[in-house]
Every structure is written in structure tokens, then in C-alpha cells.
C-alpha atoms as a PDB file:
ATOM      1  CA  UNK A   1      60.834  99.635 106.316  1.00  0.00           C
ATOM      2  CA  UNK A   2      63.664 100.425 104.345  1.00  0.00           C
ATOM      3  CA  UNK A   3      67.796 100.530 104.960  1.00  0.00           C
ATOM      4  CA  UNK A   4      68.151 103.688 104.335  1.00  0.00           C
ATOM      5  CA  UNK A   5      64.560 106.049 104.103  1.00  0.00           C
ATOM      6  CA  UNK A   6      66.496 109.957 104.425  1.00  0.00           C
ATOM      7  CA  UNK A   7      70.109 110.639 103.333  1.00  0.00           C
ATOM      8  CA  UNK A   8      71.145 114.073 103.779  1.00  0.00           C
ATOM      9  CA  UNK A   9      75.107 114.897 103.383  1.00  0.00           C
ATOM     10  CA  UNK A  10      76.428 117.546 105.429  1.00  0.00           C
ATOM     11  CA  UNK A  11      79.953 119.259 105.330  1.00  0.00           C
ATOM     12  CA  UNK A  12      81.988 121.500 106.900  1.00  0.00           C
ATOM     13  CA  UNK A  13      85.824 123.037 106.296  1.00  0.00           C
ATOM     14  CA  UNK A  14      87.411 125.806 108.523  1.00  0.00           C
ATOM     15  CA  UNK A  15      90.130 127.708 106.046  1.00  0.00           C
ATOM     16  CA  UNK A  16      90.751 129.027 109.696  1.00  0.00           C
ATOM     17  CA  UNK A  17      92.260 125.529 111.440  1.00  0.00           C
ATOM     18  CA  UNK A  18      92.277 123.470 108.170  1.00  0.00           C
ATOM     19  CA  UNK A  19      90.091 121.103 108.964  1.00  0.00           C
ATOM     20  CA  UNK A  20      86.689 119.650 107.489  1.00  0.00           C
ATOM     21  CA  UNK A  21      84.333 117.323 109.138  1.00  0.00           C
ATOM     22  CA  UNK A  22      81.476 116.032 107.269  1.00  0.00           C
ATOM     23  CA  UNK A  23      78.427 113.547 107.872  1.00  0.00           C
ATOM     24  CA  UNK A  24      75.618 111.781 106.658  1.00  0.00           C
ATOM     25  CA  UNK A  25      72.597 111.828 108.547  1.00  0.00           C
ATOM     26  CA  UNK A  26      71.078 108.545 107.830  1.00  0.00           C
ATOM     27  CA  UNK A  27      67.472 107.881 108.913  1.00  0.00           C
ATOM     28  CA  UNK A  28      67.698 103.957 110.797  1.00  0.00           C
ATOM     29  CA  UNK A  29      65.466 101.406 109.160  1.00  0.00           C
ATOM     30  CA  UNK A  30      64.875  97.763 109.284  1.00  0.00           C
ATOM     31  CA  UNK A  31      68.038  95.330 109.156  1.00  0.00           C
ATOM     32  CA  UNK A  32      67.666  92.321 107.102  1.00  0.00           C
ATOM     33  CA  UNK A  33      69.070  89.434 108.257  1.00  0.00           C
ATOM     34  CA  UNK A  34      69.550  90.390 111.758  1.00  0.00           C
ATOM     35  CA  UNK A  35      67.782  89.452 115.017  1.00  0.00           C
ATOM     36  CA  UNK A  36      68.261  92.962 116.151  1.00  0.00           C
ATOM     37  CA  UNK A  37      69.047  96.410 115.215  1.00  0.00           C
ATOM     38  CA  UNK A  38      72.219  97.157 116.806  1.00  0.00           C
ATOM     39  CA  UNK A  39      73.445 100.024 113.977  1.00  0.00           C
ATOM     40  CA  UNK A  40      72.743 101.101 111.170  1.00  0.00           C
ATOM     41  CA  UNK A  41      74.624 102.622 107.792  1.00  0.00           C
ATOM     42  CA  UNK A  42      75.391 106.565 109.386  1.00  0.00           C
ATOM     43  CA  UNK A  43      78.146 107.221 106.574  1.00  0.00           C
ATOM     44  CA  UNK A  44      80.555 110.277 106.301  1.00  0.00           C
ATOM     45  CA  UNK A  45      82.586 112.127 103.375  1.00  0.00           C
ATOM     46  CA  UNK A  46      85.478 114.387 103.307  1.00  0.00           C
ATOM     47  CA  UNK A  47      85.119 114.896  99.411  1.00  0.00           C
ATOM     48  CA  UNK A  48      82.086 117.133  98.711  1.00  0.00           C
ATOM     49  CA  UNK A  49      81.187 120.199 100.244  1.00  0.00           C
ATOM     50  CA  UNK A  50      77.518 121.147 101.570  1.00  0.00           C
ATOM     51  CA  UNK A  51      75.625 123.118 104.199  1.00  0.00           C
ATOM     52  CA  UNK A  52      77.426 122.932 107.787  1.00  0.00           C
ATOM     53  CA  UNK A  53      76.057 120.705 110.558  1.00  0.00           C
ATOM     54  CA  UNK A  54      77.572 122.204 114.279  1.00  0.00           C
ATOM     55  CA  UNK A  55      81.196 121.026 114.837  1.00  0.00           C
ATOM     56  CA  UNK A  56      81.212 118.865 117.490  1.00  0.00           C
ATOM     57  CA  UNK A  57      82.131 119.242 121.029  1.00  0.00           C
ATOM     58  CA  UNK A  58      83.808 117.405 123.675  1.00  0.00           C
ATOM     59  CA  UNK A  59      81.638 116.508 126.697  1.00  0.00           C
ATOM     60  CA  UNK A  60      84.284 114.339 129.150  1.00  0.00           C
ATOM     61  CA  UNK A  61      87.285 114.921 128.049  1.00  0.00           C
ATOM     62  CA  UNK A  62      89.921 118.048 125.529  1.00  0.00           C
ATOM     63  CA  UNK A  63      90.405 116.628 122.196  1.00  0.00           C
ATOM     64  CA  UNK A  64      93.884 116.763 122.884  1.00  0.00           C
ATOM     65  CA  UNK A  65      95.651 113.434 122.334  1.00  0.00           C
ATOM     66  CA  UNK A  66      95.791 111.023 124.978  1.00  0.00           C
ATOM     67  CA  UNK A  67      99.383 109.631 126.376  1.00  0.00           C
ATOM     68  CA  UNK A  68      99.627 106.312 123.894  1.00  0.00           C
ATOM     69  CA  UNK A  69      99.232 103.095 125.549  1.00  0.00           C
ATOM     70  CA  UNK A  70     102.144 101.257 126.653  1.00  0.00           C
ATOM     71  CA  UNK A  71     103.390  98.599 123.869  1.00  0.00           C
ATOM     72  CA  UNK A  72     104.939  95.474 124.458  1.00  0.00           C
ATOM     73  CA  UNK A  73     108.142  94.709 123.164  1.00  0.00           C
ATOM     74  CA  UNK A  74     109.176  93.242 119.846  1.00  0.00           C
ATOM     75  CA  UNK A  75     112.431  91.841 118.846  1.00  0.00           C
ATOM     76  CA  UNK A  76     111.880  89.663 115.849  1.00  0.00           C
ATOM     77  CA  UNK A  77     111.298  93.220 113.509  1.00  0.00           C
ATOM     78  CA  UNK A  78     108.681  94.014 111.125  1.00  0.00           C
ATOM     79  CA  UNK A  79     108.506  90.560 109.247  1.00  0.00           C
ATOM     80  CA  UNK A  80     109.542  89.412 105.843  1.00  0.00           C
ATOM     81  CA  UNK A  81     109.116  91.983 102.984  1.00  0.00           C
ATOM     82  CA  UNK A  82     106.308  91.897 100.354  1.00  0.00           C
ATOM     83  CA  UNK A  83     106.222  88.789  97.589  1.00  0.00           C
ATOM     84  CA  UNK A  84     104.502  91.004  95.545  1.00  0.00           C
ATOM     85  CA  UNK A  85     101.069  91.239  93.592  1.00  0.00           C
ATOM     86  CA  UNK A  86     101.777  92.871  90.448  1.00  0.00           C
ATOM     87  CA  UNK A  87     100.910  96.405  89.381  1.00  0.00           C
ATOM     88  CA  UNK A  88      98.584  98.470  91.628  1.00  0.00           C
ATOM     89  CA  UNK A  89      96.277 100.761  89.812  1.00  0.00           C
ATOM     90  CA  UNK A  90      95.287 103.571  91.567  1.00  0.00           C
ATOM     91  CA  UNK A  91      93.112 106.574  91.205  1.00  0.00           C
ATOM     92  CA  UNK A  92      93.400 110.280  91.251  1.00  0.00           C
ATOM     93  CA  UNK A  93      93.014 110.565  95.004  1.00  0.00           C
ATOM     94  CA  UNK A  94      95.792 107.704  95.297  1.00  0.00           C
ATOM     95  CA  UNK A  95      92.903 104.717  96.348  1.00  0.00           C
ATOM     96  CA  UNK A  96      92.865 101.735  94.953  1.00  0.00           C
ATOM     97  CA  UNK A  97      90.839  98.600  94.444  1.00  0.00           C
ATOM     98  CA  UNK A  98      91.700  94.789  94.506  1.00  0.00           C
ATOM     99  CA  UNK A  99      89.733  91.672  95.413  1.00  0.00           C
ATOM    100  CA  UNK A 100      90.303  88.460  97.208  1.00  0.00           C
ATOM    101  CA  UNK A 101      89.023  85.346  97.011  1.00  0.00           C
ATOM    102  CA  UNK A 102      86.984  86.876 100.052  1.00  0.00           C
ATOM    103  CA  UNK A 103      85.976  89.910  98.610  1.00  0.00           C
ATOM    104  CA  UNK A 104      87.503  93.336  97.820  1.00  0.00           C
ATOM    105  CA  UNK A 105      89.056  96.099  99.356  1.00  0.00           C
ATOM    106  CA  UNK A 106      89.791  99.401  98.631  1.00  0.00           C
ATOM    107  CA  UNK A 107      93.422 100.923  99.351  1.00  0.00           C
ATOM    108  CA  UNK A 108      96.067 103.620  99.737  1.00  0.00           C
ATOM    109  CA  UNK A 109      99.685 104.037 100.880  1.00  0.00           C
ATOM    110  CA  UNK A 110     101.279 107.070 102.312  1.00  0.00           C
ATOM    111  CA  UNK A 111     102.926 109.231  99.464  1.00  0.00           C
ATOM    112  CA  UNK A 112     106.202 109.215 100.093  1.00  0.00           C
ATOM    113  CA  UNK A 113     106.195 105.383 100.596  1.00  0.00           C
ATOM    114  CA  UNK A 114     109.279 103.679  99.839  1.00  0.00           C
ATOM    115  CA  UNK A 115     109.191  99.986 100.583  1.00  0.00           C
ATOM    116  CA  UNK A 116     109.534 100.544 104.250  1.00  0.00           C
ATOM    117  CA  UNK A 117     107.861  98.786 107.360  1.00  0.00           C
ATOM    118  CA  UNK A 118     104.937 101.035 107.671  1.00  0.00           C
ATOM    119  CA  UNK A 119     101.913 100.498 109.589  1.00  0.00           C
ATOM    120  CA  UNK A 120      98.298  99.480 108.355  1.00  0.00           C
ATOM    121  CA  UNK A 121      94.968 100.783 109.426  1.00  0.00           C
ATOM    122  CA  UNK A 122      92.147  98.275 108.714  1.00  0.00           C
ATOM    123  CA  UNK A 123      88.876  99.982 108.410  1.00  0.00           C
ATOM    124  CA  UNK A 124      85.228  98.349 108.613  1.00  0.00           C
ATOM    125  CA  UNK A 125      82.712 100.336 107.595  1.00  0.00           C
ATOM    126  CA  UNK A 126      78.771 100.767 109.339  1.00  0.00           C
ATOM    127  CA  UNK A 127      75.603  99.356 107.879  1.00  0.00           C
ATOM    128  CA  UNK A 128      74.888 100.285 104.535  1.00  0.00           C
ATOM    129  CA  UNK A 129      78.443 101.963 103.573  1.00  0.00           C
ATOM    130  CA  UNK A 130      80.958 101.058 101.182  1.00  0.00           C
ATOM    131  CA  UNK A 131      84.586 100.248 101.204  1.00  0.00           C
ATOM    132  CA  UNK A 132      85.490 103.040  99.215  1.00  0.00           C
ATOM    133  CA  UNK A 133      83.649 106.033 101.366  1.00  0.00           C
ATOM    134  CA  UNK A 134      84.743 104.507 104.968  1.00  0.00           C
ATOM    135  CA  UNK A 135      87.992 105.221 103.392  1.00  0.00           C
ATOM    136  CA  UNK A 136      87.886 108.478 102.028  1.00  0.00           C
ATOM    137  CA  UNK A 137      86.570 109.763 105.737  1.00  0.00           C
ATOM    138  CA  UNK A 138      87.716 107.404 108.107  1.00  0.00           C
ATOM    139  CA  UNK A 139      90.639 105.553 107.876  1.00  0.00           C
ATOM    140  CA  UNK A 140      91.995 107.848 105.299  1.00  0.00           C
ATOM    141  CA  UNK A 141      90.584 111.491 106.071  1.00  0.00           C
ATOM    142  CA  UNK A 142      91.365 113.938 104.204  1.00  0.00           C
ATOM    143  CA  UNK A 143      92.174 116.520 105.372  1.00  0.00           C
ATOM    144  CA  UNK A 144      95.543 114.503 106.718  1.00  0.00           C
ATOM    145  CA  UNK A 145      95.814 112.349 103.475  1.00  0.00           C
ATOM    146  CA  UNK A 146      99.033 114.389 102.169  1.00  0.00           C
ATOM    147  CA  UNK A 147     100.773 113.380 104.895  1.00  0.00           C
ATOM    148  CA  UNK A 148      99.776 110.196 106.367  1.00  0.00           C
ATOM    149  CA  UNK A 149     102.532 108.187 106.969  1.00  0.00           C
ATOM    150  CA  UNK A 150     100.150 104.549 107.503  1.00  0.00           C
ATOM    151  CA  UNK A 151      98.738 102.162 104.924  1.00  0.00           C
ATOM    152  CA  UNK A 152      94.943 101.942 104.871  1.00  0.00           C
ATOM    153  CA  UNK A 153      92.417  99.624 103.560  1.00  0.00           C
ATOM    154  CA  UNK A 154      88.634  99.297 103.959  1.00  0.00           C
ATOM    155  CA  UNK A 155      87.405  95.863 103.406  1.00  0.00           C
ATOM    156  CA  UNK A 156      84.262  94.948 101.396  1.00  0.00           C
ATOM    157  CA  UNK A 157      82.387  91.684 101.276  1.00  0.00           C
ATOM    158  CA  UNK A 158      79.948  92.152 104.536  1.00  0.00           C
ATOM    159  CA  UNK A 159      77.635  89.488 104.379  1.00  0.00           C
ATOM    160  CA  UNK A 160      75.114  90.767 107.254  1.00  0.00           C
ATOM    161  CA  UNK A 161      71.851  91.876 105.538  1.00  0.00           C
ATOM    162  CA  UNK A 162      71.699  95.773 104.925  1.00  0.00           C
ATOM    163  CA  UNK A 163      75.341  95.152 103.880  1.00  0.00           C
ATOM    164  CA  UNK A 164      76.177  94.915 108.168  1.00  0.00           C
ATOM    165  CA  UNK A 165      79.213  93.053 109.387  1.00  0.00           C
ATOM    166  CA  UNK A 166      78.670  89.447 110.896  1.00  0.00           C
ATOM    167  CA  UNK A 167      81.249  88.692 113.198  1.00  0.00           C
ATOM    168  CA  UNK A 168      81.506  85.461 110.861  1.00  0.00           C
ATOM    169  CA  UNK A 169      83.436  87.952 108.428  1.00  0.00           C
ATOM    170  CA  UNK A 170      86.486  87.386 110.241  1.00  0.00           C
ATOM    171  CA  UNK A 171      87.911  85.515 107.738  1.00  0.00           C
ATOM    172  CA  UNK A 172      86.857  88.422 104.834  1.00  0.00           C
ATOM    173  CA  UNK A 173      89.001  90.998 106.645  1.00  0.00           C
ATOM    174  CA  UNK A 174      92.230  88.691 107.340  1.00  0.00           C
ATOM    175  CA  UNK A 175      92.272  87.759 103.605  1.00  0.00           C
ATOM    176  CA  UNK A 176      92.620  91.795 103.189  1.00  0.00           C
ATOM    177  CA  UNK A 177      95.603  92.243 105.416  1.00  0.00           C
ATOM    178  CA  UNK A 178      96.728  88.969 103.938  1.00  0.00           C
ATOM    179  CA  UNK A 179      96.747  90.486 100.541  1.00  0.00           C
ATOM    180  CA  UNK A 180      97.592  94.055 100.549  1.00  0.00           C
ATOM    181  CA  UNK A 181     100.995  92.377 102.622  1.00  0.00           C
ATOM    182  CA  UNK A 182     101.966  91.265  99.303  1.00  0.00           C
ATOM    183  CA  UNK A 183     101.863  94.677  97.552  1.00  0.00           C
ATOM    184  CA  UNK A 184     103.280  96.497 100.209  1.00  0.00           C
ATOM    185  CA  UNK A 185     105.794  96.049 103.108  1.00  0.00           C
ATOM    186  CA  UNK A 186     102.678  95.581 106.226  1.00  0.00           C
ATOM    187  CA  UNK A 187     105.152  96.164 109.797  1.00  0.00           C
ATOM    188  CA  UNK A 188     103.400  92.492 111.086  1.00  0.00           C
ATOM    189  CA  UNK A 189     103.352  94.329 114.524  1.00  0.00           C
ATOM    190  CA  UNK A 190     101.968  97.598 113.561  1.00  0.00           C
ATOM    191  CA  UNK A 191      98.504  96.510 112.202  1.00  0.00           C
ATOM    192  CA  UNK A 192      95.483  98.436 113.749  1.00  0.00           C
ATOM    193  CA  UNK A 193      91.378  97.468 113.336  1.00  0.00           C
ATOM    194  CA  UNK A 194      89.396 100.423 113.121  1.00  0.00           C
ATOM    195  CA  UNK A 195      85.664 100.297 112.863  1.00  0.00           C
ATOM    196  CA  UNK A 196      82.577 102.215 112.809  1.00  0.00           C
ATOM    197  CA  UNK A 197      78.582 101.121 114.520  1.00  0.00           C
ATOM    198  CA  UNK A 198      78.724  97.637 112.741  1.00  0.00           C
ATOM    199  CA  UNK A 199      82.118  97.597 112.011  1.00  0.00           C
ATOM    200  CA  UNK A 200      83.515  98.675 115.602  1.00  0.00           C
ATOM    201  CA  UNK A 201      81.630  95.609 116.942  1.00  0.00           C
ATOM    202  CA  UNK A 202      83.375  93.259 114.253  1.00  0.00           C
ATOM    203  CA  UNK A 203      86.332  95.415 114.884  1.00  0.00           C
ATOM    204  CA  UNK A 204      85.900  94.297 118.687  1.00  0.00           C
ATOM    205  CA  UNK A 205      85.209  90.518 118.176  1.00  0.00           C
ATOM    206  CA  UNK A 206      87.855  89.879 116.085  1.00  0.00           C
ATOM    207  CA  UNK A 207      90.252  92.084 117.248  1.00  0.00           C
ATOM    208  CA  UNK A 208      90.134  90.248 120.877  1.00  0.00           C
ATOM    209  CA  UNK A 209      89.734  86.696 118.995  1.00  0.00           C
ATOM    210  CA  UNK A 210      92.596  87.280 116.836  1.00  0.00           C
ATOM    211  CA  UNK A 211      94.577  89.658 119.159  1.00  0.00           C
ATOM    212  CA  UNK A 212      97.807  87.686 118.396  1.00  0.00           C
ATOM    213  CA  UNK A 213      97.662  89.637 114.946  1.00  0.00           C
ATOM    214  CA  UNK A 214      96.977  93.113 115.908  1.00  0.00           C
ATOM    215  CA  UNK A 215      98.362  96.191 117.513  1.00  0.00           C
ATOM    216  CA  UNK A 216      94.973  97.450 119.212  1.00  0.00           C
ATOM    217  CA  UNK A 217      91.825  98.459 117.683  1.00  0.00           C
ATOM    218  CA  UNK A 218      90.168 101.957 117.243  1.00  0.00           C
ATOM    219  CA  UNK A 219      86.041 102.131 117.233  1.00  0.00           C
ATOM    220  CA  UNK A 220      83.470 105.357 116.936  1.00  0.00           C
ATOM    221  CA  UNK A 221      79.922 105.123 117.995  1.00  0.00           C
ATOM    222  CA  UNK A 222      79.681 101.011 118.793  1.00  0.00           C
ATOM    223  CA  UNK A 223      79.923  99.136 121.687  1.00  0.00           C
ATOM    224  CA  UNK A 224      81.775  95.874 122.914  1.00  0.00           C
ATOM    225  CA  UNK A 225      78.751  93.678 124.335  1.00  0.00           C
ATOM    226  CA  UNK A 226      76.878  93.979 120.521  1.00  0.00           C
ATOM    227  CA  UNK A 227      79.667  91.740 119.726  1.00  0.00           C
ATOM    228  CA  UNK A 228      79.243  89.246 121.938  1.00  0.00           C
ATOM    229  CA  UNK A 229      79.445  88.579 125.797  1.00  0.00           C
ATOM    230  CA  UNK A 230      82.109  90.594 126.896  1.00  0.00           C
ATOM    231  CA  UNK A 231      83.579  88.328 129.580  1.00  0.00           C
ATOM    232  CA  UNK A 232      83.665  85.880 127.075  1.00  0.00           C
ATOM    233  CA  UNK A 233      85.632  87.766 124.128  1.00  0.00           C
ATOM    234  CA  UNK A 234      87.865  89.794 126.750  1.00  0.00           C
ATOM    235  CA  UNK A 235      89.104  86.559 128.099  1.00  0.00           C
ATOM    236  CA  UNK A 236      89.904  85.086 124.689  1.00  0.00           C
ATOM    237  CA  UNK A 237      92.747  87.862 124.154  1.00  0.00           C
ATOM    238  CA  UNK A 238      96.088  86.243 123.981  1.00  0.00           C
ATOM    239  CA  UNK A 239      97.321  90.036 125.110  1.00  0.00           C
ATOM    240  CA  UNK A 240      95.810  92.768 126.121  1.00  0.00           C
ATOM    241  CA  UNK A 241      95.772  95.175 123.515  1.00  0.00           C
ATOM    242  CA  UNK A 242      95.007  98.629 123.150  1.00  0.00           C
ATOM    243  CA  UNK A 243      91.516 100.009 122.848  1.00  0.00           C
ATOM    244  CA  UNK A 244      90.566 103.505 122.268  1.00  0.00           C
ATOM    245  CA  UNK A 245      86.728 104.333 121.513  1.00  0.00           C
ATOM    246  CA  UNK A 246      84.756 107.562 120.496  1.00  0.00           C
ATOM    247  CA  UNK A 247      81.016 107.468 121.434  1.00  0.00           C
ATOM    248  CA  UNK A 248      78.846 110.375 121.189  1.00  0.00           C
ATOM    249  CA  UNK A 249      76.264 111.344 123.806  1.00  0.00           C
ATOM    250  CA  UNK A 250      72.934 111.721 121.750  1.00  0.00           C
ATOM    251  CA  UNK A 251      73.867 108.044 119.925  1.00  0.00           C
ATOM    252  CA  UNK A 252      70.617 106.260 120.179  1.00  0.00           C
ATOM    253  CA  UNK A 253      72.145 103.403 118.589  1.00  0.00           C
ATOM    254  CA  UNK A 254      74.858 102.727 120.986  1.00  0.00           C
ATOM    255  CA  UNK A 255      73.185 104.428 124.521  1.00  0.00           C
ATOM    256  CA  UNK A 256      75.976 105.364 126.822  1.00  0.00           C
ATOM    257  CA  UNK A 257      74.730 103.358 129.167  1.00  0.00           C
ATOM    258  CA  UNK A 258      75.423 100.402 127.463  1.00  0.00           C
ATOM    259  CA  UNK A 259      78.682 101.859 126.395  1.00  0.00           C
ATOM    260  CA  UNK A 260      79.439 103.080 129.126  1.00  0.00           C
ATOM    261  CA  UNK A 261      79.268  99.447 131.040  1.00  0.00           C
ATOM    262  CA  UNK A 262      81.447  97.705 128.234  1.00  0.00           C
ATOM    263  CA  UNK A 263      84.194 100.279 129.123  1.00  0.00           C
ATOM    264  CA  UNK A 264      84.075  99.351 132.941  1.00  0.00           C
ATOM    265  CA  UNK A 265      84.674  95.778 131.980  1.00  0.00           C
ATOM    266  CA  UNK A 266      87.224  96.586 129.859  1.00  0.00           C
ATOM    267  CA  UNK A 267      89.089  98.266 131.983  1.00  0.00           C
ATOM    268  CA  UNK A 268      88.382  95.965 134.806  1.00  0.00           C
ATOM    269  CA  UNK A 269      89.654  93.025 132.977  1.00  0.00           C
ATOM    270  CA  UNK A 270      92.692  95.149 132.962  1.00  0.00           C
ATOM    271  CA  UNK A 271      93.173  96.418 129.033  1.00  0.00           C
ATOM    272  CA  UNK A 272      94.472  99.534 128.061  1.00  0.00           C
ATOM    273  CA  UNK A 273      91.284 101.653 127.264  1.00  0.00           C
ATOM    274  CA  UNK A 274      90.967 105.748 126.056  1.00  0.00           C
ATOM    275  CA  UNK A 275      87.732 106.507 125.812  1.00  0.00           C
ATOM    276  CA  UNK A 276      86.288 110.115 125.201  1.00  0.00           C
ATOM    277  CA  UNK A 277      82.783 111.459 124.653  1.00  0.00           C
ATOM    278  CA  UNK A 278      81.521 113.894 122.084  1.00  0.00           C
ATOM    279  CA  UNK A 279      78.276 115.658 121.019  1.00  0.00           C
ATOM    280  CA  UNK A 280      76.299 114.248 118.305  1.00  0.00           C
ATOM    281  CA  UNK A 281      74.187 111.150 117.401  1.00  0.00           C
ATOM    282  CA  UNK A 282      75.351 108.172 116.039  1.00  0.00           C
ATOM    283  CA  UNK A 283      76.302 109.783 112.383  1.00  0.00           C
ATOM    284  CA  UNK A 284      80.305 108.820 111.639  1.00  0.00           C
ATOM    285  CA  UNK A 285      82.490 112.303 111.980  1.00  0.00           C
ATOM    286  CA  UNK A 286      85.842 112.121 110.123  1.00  0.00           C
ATOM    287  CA  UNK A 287      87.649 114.592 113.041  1.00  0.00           C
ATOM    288  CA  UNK A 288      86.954 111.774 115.497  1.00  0.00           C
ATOM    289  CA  UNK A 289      89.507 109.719 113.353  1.00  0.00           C
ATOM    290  CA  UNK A 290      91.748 112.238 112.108  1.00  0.00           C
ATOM    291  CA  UNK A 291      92.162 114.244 114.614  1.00  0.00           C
ATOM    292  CA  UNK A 292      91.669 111.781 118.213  1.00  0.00           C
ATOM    293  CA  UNK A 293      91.751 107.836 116.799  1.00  0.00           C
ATOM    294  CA  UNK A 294      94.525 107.847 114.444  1.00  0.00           C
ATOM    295  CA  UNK A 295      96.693 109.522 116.128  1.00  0.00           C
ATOM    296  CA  UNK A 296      96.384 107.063 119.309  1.00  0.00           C
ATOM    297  CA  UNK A 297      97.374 103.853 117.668  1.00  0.00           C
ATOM    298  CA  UNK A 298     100.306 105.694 116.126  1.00  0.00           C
ATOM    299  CA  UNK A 299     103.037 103.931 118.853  1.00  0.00           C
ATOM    300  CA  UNK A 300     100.941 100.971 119.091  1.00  0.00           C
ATOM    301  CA  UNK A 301     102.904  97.679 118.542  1.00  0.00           C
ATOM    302  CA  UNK A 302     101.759  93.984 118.782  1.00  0.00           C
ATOM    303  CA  UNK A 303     104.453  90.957 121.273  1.00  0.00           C
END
């Protein structure tokens, strides 16, 4: 059976509220390489307009912002400026591309950046997407891209057949954040993981793994225990950092169920966790990040 067997991109832009949500609906197929089929490559766009899919709607919770989670405090600042990496070439839209010796990434910086501490956004992508489209819906929406005041990148370089995230690809991700922190000033407290179906549970393993290095971690439509045993990965935090987690109801990818019980042991093993439910299936929406995700980790800092 094939990745991806149906695409079919849908769009949709209010002039009233001034804001577009868009989706693919992406028909699962076999994964190669994996034991089982966890998620699959649901991608979204905020770039080209097509017929409207129904906005969706909050089930649990208003999509009203959340009080942010409490962070811990720092007193050794935002770290040591950037070395440098030579000239960044970027693209109409502002995005741009480099490459590691772990693979590439695609990038952009807030417009009126200035060589200040600013905070970065880390996105991984679901099965079957690509660096560049994760960022131009998720991490990046936009419909907020004027005035986004983070740095985002959306790392490349999955390894996982159907182009999925192993949590092995740990290493692909910190050789990002290692790199675009010599372009541009990275605040070493301030950096978030954000990740969608395959990339929310990478986003989850190696955000509690590596906690030491991040500010909390944003996911939409995954689930903790597809990245391992939860006990397991909750008690490797070195702090407990803040979670927050879209999941939509009619996700047959992610059940709630299953979701659903990750978020009681989160919670349980004390973390900060915001967790809200919308309609939909497990298709990526850009509102759920520009409108509910981003603005969580906005006041998120790391000890």
C-alpha cells in the first residue's frame, strides 16, 4: 500500500477575523520501516487557497489562551551571542535553507530582528512532509508571519521510512539548533520543540531526554506513550518542563483514549500540562499553532 494513496488540499481565510486555516487530507498507508503505524504524513499549507473544509471547533475547552506555565528562574542570561555562519540567503517569503552535517533545515527570523536574544521554535514535521511546508503552516503560520517576534526552523533529515521521525534523530534536530545559533542570537533558555503525529512523539522523547536544553515542547495530534514508555521518559526529565498538546476528537491515529491516558500520567508525574480538544481527524490545522500553541510557550523559559 502506498505512503500517501489521496492528497486533497483544503483552505480556508475569513477577510472577517483574518485568519486562514488550511489542511491536507492525507489518506494513511503502509509505513516502511516501522513495526507499527503510529501516524502518518497529514500535512497543512497556509500558502494556496482552495475549497473550505469546516473550521474547527473546540470540544473541552474556549480557544482562548491558557494562563502560561510557571517558568523557572534564570540568572546566567540568554548565552553568548552568535559566531556567525556567513550570509543567509533567503527567499521571498523570508525562509531559508541550510544544511548540517546532519541534514538540512529550513528557516526564518522575525522581521524586525536585530541581533537580539529572541526565542526559537523547533518544528518536526509528520510522516511524509517536508521541512519547508511544516514551516510555512506550523511553526511559522502565516497568517501571524508579519509579526512574529520568534525564530523558527523545521528540521529535515528523518530517517524513519515514509520519511517518519525515529526517536534516533535526536542528534539530526540538535545539530539544527546547534547551527542556526551561529547565524542568529538563539536566547539558550527560550528554545521550544514543536511537533506534529510523528514529530510530536520525537518532539516528546527528546524533549524529556534532553530537557536540560529546552523551554517546553508544543505537540498537535500525537501522543506521549508512541514515544516510548512514559514512566520511563517522564522520569528521565532533569526538570519538568512545560507541555501543551492539541488532539482532535475524530483522530484515528492518535485515539483519545490513548491520549487521553498519556495526559493523566503527565500530569500525575507532576509536569505542567495544557491540553485542549478540537474537532477534526488527525489532518495538521495551522490555527491550532497560531492561534492556541504558539502563543503558550511565549513566557516559557528553561533553569
Amino acid at each position: 500500500m502506498g505512503l500517501l494513496s489521496r492528497t486533497r488540499l483544503a483552505c480556508v481565510s475569513s477577510l472577517v477575523v483574518a485568519v486562514t486555516a488550511c489542511s491536507y487530507d492525507v489518506e494513511p498507508g503502509g509505513l516502511r520501516g516501522r513495526t507499527t503505524a503510529r501516524s502518518y504524513g497529514g500535512t497543512s499549507t497556509e500558502e494556496t487557497p482552495s475549497p473550505a473544509p469546516s473550521t474547527p471547533s473546540t470540544t473541552t475547552s474556549t480557544p482562548t489562551v491558557p494562563p502560561a506555565a510557571p517558568s523557572p528562574t534564570t540568572d546566567d542570561g540568554p548565552g553568548p551571542p552568535p559566531a556567525g555562519c556567513g550570509a543567509v540567503q533567503k527567499d521571498a517569503d523570508g525562509f531559508f535553507t541550510r544544511t548540517t552535517a546532519k541534514g538540512p533545515y529550513v528557516g526564518i527570523v522575525p522581521k524586525g530582528y536585530a541581533g537580539q536574544p529572541t526565542r526559537l521554535i523547533v518544528g518536526l514535521h509528520g510522516c511524509g512532509d517536508s521541512p519547508y511546508n511544516f514551516a510555512t503552516w506550523a511553526v511559522s503560520p502565516a497568517v501571524t508571519r508579519t509579526t512574529q517576534d520568534w525564530i523558527a526552523i523545521s528540521v529535515g533529515g528523518e530517517t524513519g521510512g515514509g520519511k517518519c521521525w525515529e526517536q534516533s534523530d535526536a542528534a539530526i534536530v540538535l545539530a539544527a539548533i546547534d547551527d542556526v545559533s551561529k547565524c542568529f542570537y538563539v536566547h539558550k533558555h527560550q528554545v521550544v520543540l514543536a511537533g506534529y503525529s510523528s514529530g510530536g512523539e520525537l518532539a516528546y522523547g527528546m524533549g524529556l531526554t534532553n530537557a536540560s536544553r529546552f523551554a517546553g515542547i508544543l505537540a498537535e495530534n500525537t501522543s506521549l506513550s508512541a514515544a516510548g514508555t512514559p514512566a520511563t521518559l517522564l522520569a528521565a526529565a532533569s526538570w519538568k518542563l512545560p507541555i501543551a498538546h492539541t488532539a482532535h476528537t475524530g483522530d484515528t491515529v492518535f485515539p483519545l483514549a490513548t491520549v487521553h491516558a498519556d495526559w493523566t500520567k503527565i500530569e500525575a508525574a507532576g509536569f505542567q500540562l495544557q491540553h485542549r480538544e478540537m474537532a477534526g481527524g488527525h489532518d495538521g490545522v495551522g490555527i491550532d499553532w497560531s492561534d492556541w500553541l504558539i502563543p503558550i510557550g511565549k513566557t516559557w523559559s528553561s533553569p
